[in-house]
Protein backbone atom coordinates (compact mmCIF):
# COMPACT_ATOMS: atom_id res chain seq x y z
CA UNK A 1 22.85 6.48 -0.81
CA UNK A 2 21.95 5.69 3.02
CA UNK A 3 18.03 4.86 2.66
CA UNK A 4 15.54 3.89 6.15
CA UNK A 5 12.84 2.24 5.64
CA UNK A 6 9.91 2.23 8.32
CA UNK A 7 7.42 -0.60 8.34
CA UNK A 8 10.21 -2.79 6.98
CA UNK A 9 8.41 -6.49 7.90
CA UNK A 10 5.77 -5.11 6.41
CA UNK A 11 5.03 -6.59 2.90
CA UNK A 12 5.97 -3.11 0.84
CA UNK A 13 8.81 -2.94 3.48
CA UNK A 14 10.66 -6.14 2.84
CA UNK A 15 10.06 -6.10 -1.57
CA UNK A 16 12.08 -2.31 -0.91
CA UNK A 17 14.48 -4.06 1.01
CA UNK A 18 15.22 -6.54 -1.45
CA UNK A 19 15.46 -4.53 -4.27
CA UNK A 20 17.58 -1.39 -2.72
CA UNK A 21 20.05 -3.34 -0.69
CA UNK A 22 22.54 -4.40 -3.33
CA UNK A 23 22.72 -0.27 -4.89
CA UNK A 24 22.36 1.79 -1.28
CA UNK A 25 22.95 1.27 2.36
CA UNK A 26 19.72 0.60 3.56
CA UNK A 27 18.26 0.67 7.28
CA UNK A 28 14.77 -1.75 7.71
CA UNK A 29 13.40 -0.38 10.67
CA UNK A 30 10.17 -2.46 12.22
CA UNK A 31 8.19 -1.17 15.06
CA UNK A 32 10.65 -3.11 17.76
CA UNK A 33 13.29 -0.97 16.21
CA UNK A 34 11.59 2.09 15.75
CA UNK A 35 8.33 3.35 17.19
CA UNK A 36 7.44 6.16 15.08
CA UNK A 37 5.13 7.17 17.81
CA UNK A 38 7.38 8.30 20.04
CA UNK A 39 9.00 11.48 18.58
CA UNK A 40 12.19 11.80 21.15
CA UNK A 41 13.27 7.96 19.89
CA UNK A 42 12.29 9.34 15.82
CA UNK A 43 14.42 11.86 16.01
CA UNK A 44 17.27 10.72 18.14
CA UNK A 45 17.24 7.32 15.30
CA UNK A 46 17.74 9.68 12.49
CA UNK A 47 20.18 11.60 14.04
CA UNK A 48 21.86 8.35 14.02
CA UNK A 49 21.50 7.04 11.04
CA UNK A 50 21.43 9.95 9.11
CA UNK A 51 20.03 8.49 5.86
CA UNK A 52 19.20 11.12 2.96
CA UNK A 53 15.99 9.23 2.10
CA UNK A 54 13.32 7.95 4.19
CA UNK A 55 10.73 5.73 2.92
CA UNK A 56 7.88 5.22 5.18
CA UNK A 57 5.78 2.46 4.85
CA UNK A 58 4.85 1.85 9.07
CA UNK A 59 1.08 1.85 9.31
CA UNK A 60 -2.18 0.73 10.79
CA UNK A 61 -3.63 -1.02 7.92
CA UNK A 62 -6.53 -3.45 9.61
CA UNK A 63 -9.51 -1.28 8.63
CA UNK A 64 -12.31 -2.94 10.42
CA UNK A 65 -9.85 -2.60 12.90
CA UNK A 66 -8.93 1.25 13.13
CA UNK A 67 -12.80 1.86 13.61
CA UNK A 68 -12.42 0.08 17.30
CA UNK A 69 -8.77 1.42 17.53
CA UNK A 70 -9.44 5.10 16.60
CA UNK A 71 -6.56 6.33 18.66
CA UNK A 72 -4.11 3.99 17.40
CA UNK A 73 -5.09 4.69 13.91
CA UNK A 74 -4.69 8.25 14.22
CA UNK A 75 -1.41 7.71 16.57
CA UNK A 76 0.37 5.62 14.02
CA UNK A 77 -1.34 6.58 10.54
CA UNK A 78 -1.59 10.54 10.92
CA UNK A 79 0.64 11.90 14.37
CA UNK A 80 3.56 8.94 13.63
CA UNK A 81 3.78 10.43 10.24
CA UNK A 82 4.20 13.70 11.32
CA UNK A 83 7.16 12.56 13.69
CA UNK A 84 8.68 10.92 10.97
CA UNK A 85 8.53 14.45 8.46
CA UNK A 86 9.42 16.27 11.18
CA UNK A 87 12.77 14.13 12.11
CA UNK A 88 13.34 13.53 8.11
CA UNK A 89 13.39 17.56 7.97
CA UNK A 90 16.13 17.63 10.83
CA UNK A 91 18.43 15.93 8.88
CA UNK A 92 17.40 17.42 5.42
CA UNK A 93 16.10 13.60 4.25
CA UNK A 94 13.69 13.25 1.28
CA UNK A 95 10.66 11.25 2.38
CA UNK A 96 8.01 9.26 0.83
CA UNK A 97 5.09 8.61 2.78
CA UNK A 98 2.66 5.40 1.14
CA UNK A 99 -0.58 6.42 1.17
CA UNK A 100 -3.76 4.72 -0.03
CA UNK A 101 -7.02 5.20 -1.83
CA UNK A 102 -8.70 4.83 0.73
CA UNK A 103 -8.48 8.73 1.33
CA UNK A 104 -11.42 9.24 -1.46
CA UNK A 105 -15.15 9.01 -1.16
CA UNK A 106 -15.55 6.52 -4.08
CA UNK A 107 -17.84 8.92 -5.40
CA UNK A 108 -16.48 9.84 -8.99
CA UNK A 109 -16.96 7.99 -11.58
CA UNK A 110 -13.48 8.06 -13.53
CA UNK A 111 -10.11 7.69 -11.79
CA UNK A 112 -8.95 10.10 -9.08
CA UNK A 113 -6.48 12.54 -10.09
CA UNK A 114 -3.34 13.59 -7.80
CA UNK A 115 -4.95 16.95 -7.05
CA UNK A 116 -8.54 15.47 -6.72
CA UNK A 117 -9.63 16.83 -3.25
CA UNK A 118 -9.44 13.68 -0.79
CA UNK A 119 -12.98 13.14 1.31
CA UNK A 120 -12.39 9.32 3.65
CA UNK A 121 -14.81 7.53 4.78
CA UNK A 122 -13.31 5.63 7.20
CA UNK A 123 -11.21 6.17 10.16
CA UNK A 124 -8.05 4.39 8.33
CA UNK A 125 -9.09 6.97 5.56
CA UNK A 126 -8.86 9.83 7.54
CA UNK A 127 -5.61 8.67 9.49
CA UNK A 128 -3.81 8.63 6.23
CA UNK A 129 -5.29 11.46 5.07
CA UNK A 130 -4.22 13.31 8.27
CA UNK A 131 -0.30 11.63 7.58
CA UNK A 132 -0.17 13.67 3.88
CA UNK A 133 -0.90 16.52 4.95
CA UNK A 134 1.44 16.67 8.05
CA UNK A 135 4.13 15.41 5.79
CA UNK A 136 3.36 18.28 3.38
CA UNK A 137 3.29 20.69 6.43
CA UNK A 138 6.85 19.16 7.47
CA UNK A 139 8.98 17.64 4.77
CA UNK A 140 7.39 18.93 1.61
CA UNK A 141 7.56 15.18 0.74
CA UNK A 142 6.37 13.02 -1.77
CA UNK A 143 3.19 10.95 -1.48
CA UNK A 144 2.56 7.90 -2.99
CA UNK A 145 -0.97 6.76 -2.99
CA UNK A 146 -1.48 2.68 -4.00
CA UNK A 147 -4.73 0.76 -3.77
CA UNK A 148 -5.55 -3.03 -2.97
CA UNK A 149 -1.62 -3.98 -2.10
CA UNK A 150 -0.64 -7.62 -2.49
CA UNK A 151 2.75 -9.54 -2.10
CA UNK A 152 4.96 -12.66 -1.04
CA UNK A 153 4.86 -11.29 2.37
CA UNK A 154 2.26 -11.34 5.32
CA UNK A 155 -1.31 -11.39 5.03
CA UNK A 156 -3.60 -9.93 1.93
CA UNK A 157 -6.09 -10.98 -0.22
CA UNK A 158 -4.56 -12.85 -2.70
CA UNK A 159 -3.01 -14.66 -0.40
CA UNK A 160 -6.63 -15.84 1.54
CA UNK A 161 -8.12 -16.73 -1.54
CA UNK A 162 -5.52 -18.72 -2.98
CA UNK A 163 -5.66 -20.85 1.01
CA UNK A 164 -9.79 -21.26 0.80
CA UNK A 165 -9.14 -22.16 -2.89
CA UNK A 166 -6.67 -24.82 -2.07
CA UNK A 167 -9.36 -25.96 0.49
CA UNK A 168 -12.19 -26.09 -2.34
CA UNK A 169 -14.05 -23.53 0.02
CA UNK A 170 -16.91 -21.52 -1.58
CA UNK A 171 -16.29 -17.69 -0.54
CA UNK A 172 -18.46 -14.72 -0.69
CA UNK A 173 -17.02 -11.40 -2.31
CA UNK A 174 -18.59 -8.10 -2.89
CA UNK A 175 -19.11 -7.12 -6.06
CA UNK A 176 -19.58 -3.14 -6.29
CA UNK A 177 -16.53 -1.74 -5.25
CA UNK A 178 -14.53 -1.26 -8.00
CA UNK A 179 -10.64 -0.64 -7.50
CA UNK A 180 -7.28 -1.51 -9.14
CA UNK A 181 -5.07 -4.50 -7.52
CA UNK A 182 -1.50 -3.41 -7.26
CA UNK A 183 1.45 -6.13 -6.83
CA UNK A 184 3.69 -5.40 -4.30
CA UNK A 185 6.72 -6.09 -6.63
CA UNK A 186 5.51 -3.56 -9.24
CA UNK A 187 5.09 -0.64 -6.64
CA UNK A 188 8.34 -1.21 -5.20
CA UNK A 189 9.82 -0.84 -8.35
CA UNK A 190 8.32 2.21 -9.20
CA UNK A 191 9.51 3.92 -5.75
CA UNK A 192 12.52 3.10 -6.87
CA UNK A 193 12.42 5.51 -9.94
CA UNK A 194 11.03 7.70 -8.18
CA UNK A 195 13.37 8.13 -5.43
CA UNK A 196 15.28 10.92 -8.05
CA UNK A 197 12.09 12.65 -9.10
CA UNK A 198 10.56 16.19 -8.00
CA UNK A 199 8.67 15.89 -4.49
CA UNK A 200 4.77 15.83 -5.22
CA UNK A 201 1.74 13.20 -5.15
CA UNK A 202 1.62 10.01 -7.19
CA UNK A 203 -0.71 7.33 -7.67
CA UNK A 204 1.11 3.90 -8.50
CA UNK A 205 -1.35 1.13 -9.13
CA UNK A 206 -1.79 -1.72 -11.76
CA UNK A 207 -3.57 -0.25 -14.69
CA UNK A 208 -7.08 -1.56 -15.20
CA UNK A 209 -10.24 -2.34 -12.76
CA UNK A 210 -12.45 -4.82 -11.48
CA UNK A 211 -14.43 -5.41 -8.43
CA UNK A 212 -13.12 -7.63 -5.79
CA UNK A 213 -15.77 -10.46 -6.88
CA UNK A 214 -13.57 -10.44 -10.10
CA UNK A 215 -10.40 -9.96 -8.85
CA UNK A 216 -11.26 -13.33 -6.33
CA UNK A 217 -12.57 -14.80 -9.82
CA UNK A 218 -9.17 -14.14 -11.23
CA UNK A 219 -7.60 -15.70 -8.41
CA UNK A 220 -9.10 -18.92 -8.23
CA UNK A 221 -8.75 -19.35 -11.86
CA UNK A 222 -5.47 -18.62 -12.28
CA UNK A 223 -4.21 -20.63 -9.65
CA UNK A 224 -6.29 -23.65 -11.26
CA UNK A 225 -9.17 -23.78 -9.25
CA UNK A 226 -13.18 -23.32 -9.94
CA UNK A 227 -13.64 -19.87 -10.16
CA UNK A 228 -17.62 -20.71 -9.45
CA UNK A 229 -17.47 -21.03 -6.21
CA UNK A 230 -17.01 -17.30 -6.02
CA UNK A 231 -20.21 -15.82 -5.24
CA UNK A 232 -21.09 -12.05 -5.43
CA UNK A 233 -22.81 -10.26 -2.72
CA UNK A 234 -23.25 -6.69 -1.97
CA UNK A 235 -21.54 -4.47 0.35
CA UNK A 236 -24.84 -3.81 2.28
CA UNK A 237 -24.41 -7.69 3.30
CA UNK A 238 -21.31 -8.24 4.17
CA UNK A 239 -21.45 -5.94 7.36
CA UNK A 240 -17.61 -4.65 7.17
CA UNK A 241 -17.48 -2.42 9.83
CA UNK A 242 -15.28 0.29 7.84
CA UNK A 243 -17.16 2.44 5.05
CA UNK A 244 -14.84 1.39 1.66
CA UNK A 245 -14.77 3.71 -1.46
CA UNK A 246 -17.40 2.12 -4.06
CA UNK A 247 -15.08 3.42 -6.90
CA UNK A 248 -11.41 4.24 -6.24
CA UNK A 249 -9.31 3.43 -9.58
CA UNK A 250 -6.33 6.15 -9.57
CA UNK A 251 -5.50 8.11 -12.63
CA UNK A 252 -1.20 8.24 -13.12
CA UNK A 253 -0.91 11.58 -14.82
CA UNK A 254 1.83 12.45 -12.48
CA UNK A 255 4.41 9.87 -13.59
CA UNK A 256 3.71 10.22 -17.18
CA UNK A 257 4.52 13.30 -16.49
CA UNK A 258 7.41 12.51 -14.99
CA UNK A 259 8.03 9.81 -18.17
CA UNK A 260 8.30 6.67 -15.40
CA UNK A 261 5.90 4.22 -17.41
CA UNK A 262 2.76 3.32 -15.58
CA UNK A 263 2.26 0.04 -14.33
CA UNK A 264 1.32 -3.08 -16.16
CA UNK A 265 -2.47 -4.42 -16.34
CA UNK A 266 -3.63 -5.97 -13.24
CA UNK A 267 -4.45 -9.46 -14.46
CA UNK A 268 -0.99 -9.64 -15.82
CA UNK A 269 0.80 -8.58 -12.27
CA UNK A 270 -1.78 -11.40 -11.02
CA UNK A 271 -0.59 -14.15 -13.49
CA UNK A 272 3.57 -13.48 -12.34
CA UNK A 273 2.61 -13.29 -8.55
CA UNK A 274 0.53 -16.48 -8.40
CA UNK A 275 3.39 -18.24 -10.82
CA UNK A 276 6.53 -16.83 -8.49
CA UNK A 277 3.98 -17.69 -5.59
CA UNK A 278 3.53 -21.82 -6.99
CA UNK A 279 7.24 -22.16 -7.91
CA UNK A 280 8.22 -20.91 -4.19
CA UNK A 281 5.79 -23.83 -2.58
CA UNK A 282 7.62 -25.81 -4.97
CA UNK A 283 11.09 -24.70 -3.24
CA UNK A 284 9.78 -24.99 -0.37
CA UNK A 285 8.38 -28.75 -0.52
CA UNK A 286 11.77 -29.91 -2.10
């Protein structure tokens, strides 16, 4: 099968490379190669290509950063997306856009179902939000929502607290948003399965919460370090420019209904990243 990924040096990008390439012919597209902004070049690279599925991962993911960029979050998170549907539908190609939690109020109190109505609170919120529903208007595609992505690749959190861990650097973490850490590796793998399934929305996280104070708590510890130099704060006083959800754990009912198992506990995901993460230093050193 003749897959293109968008957003391929991305860190969900590059994990879908490496597990796709050996069973399909698969296209990695960055934004060099492809600027899903402009729809003339969109279309005119999947008339090329033709691939049958198109999983797009390109996006504006800085969120402090789409409040000062508001047009580029909206250009590349909502209008991009809808030049991507709209070329995937040209060539009758199945698309998967990766969406986020981000595009709920964090008001409930128990996870967000697939047909919860979506409310942002942030401009990266609303960009994404704006990108489902222009690729339901388009492609009738599937939607994939994940929350609080980490992975070998590029920047995230897991990654920053591991380097001011190594440093013995105390770090301040807020403590009352509540989410679901999702490995990188883990998603991938479940786009995978669900590249045969019916169109629709899913939520593919790690099962289980914790605030990001906790999830930093994890970190440290389980790479070996003092987990007390962690120190809770609120989000009042950490002046993030962005509003984030207070609670945004997703509920899976769609792929149990589909029978794709849901994903393993967080702090087990954690445990396999930070040990594939120590024994590639290790490589690297020798």
């Amino acid at each position: 099968m003749n897959i293109l990924i968008t957003g391929a040096h991305g860190q969900l990008g590059k994990q879908l490379e490496r597990i796709l390439k050996g069973s399909h012919t698969v296209y990695s597209l960055g934004k060099n190669e492809l600027d899903i902004t402009i729809k003339e070049n969109t279309e005119k690279i999947f008339l090329q290509l033709k691939p049958q599925i198109v999983i797009h991962a390109a996006a504006f993911t800085a969120v402090d950063q789409c409040e000062i960029d508001r047009k580029k979050a909206f250009e590349v998170n909502g209008i991009g997306t809808g030049y991507v549907a709209q070329a995937a539908n040209k060539i009758q190609a199945k698309m998967f856009y990766i969406s986020s939690d981000y595009v709920f109020d964090g008001k409930k109190q128990v996870p967000y179902k697939e047909n919860d109505e979506p409310n942002p609170q942030s401009t990266y919120g609303m960009s994404k939000w704006l990108g489902e529903k222009l690729v339901q208007k388009f492609n009738n595609g599937t939607i994939i929502r994940t929350s609080w992505l980490y992975g070998h690749d590029g920047k995230n959190f897991v990654k920053t607290m591991l380097n001011n861990a190594k440093k013995n650097r105390a770090v301040k973490v807020v403590n009352d948003q509540i989410g679901s850490p999702t490995y990188v590796n883990d998603l991938a793998d479940t786009i995978r399965l669900l590249l045969d399934k019916k169109s629709g929305i899913y939520h593919v996280s790690n099962t289980g919460s914790c605030s990001w104070f906790e999830f930093a708590r994890a970190i440290y510890q389980e790479a070996g370090y003092n987990p007390d130099l962690v120190l809770p704060i609120k989000t009042e006083d950490y002046n993030a420019l962005a509003s984030r959800p207070k609670y945004s754990i997703l509920g899976h009912e769609a792929l149990e209904k589909e029978k794709i198992m849901t994903l393993r506990p967080w702090n087990e995901a954690l445990k396999d990243f930070i040990r594939k993460e120590f024994s590639h230093d290790r490589r690297s050193k020798n």
